[in-house]
PDB file of N, CA and C in Angstrom:
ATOM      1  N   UNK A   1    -140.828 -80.724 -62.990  1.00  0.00           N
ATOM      2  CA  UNK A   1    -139.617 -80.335 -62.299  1.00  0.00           C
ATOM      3  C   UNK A   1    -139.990 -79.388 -61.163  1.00  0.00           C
ATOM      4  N   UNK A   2    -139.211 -79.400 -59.842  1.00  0.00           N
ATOM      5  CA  UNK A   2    -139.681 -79.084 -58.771  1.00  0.00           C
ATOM      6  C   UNK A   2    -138.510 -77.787 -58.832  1.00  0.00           C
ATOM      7  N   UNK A   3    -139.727 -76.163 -59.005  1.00  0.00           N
ATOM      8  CA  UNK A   3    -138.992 -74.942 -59.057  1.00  0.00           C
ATOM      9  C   UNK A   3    -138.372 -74.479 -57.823  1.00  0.00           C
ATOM     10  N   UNK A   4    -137.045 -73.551 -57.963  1.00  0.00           N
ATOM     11  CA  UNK A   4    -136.657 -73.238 -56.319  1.00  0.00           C
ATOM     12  C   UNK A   4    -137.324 -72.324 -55.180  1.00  0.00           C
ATOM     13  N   UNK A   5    -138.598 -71.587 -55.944  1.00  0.00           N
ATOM     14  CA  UNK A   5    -139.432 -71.083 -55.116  1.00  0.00           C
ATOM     15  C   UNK A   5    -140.452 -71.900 -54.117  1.00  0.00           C
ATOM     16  N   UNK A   6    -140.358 -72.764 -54.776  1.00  0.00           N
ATOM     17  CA  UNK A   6    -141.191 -74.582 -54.121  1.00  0.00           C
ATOM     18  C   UNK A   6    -140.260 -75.066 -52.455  1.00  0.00           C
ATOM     19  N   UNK A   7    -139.035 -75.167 -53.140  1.00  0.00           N
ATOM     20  CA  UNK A   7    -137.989 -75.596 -52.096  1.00  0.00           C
ATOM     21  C   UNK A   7    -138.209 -74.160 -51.421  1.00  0.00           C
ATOM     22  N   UNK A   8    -137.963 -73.604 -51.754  1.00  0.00           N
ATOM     23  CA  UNK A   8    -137.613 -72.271 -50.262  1.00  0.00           C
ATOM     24  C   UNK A   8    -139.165 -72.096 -49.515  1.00  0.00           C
ATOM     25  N   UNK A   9    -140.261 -72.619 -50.415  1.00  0.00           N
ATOM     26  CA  UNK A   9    -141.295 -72.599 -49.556  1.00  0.00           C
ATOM     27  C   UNK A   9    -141.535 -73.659 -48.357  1.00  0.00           C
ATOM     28  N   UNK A  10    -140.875 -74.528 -49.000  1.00  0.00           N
ATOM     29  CA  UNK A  10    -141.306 -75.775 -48.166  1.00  0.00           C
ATOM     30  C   UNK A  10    -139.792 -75.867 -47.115  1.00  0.00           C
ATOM     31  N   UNK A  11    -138.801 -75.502 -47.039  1.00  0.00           N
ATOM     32  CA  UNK A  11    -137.679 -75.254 -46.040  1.00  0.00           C
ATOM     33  C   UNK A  11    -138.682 -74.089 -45.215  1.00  0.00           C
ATOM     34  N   UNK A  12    -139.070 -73.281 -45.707  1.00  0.00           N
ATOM     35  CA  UNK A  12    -139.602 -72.102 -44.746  1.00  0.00           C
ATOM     36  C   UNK A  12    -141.245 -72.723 -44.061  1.00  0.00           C
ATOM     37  N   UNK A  13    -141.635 -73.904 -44.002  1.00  0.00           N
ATOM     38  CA  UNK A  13    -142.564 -74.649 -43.330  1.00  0.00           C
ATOM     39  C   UNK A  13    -141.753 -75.712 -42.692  1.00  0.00           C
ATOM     40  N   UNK A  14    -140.961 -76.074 -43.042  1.00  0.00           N
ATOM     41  CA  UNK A  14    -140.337 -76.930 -42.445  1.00  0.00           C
ATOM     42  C   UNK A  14    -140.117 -76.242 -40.251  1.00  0.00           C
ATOM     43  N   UNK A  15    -139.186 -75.319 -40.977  1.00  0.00           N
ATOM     44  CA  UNK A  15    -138.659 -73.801 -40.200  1.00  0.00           C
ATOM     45  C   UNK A  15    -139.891 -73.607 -39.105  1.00  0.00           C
ATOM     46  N   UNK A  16    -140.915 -73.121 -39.309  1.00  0.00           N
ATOM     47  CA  UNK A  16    -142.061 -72.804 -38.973  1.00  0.00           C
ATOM     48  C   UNK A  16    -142.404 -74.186 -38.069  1.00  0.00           C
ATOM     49  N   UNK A  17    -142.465 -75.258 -38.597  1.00  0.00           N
ATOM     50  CA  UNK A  17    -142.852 -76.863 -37.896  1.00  0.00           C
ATOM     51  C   UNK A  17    -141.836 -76.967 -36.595  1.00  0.00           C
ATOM     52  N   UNK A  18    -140.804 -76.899 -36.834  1.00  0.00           N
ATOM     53  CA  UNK A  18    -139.398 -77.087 -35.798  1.00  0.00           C
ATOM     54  C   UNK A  18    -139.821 -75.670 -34.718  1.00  0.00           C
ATOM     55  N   UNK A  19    -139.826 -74.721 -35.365  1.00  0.00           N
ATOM     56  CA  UNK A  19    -140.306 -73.691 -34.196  1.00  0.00           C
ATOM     57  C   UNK A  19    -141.609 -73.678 -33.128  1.00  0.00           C
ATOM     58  N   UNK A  20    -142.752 -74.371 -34.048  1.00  0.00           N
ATOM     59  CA  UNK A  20    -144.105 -74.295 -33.253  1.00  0.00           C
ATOM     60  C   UNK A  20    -143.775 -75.802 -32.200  1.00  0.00           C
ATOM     61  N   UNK A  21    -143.236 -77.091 -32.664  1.00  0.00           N
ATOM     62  CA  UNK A  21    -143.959 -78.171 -32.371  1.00  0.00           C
ATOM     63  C   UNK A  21    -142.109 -78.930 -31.629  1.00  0.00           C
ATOM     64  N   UNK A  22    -141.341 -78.486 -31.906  1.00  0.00           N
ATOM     65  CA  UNK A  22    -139.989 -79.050 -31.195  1.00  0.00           C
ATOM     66  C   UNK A  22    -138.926 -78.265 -29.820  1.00  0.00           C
ATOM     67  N   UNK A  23    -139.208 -79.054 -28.934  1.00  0.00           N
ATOM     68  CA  UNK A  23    -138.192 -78.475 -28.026  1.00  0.00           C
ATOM     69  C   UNK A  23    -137.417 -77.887 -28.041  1.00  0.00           C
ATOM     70  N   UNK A  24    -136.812 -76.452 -27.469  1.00  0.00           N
ATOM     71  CA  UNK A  24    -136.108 -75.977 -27.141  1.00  0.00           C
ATOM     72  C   UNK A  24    -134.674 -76.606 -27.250  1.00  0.00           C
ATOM     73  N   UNK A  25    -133.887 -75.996 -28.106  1.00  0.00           N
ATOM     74  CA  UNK A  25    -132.389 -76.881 -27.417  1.00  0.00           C
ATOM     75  C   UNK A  25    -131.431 -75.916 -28.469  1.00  0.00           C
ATOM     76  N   UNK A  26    -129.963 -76.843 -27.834  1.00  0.00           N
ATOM     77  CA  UNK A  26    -129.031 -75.608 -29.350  1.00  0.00           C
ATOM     78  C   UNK A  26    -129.161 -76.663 -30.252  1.00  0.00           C
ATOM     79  N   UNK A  27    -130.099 -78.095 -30.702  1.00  0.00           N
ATOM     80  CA  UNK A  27    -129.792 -78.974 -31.627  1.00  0.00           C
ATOM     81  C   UNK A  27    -131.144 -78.127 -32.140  1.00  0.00           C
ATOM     82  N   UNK A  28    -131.845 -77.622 -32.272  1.00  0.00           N
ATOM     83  CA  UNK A  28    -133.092 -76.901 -32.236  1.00  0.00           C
ATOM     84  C   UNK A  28    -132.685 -75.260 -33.182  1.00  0.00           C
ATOM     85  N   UNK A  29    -132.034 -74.723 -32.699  1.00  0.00           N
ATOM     86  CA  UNK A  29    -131.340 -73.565 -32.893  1.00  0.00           C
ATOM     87  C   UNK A  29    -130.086 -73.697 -34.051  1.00  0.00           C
ATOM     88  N   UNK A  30    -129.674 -74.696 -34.042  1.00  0.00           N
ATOM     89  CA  UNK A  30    -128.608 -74.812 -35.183  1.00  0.00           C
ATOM     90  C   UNK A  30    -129.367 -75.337 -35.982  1.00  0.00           C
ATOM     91  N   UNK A  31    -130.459 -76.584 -36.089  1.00  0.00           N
ATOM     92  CA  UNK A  31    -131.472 -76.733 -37.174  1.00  0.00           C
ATOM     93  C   UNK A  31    -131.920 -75.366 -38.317  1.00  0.00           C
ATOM     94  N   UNK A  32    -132.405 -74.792 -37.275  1.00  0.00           N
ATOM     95  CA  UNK A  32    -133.140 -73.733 -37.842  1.00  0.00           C
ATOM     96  C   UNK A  32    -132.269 -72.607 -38.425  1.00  0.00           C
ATOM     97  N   UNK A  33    -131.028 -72.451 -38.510  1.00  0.00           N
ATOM     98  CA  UNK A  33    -130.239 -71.498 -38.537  1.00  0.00           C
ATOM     99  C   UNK A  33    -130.038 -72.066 -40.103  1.00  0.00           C
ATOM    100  N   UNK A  34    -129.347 -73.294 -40.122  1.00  0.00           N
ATOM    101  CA  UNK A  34    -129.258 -73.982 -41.227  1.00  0.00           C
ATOM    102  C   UNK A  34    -130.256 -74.244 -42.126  1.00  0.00           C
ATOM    103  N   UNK A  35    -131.418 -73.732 -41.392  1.00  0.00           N
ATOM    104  CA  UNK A  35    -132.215 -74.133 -43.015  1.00  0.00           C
ATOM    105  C   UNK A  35    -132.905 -72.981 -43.237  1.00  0.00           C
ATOM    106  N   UNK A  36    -132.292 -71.910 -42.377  1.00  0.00           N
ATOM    107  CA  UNK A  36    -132.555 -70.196 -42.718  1.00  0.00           C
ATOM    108  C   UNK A  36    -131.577 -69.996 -43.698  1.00  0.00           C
ATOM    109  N   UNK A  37    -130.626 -70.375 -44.137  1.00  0.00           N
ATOM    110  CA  UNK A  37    -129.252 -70.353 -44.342  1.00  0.00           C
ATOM    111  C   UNK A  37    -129.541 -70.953 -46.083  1.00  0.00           C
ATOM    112  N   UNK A  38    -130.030 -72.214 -45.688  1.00  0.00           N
ATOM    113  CA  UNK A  38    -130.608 -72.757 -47.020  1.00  0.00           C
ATOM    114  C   UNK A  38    -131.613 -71.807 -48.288  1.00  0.00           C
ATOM    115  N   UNK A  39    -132.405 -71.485 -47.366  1.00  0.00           N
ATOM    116  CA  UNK A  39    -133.488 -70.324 -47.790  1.00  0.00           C
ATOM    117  C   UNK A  39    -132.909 -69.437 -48.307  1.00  0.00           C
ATOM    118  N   UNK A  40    -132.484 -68.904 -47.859  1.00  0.00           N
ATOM    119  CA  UNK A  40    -131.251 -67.637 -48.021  1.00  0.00           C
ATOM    120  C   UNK A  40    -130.669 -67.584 -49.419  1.00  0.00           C
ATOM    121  N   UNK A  41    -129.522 -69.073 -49.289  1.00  0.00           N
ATOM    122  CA  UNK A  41    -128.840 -69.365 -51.251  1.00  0.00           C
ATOM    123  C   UNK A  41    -129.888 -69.669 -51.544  1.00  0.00           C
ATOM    124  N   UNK A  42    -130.683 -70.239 -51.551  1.00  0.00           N
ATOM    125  CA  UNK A  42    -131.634 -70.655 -52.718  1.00  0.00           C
ATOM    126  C   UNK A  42    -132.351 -70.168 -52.959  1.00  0.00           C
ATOM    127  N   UNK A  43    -132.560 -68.727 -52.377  1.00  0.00           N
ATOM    128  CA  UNK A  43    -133.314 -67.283 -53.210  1.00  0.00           C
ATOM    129  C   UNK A  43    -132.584 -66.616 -53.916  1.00  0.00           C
ATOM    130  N   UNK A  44    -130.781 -66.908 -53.477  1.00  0.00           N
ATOM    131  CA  UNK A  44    -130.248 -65.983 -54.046  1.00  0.00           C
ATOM    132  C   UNK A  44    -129.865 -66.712 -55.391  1.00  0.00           C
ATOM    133  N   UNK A  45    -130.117 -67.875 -55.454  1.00  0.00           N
ATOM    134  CA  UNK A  45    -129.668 -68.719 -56.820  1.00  0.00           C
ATOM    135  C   UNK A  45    -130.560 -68.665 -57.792  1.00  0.00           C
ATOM    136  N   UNK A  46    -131.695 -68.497 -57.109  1.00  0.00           N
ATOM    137  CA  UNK A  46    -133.353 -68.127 -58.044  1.00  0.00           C
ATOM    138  C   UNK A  46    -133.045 -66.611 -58.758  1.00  0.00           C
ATOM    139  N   UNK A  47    -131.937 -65.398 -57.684  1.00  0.00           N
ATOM    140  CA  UNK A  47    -132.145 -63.829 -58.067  1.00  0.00           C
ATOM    141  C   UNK A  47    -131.407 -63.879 -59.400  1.00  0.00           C
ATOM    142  N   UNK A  48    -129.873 -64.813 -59.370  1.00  0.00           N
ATOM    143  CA  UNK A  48    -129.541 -65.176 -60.281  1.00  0.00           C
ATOM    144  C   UNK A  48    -129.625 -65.062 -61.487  1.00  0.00           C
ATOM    145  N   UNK A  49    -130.376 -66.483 -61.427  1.00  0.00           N
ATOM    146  CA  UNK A  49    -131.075 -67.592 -62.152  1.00  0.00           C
ATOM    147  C   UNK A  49    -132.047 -66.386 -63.275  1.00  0.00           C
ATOM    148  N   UNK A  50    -132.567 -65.638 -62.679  1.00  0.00           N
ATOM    149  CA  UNK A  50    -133.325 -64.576 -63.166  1.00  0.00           C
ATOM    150  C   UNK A  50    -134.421 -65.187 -63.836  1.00  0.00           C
TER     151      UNK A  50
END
């Protein structure tokens, strides 16, 4: 089973990929916002989760 520290690692490379290697744009900027956003609940569902 794939733990949520896994997912928030791999959204936060994802994040990192879109920033180094994709154009500039607001489709660029709302990407990344949204999967900062993702990161975000799904640490806080892990703080939880306990």
């Amino acid at each position: 089973m794939i733990e949520l520290s896994e997912i928030t690692e791999n959204l936060s490379r994802i994040v990192d990929y879109i920033n180094n290697f994709v154009v500039d744009s607001k489709e660029k900027e709302y990407a990344i916002q949204k999967l900062e956003e993702a990161v975000f609940w799904i640490t806080y569902l892990e703080e939880i989760k306990g």
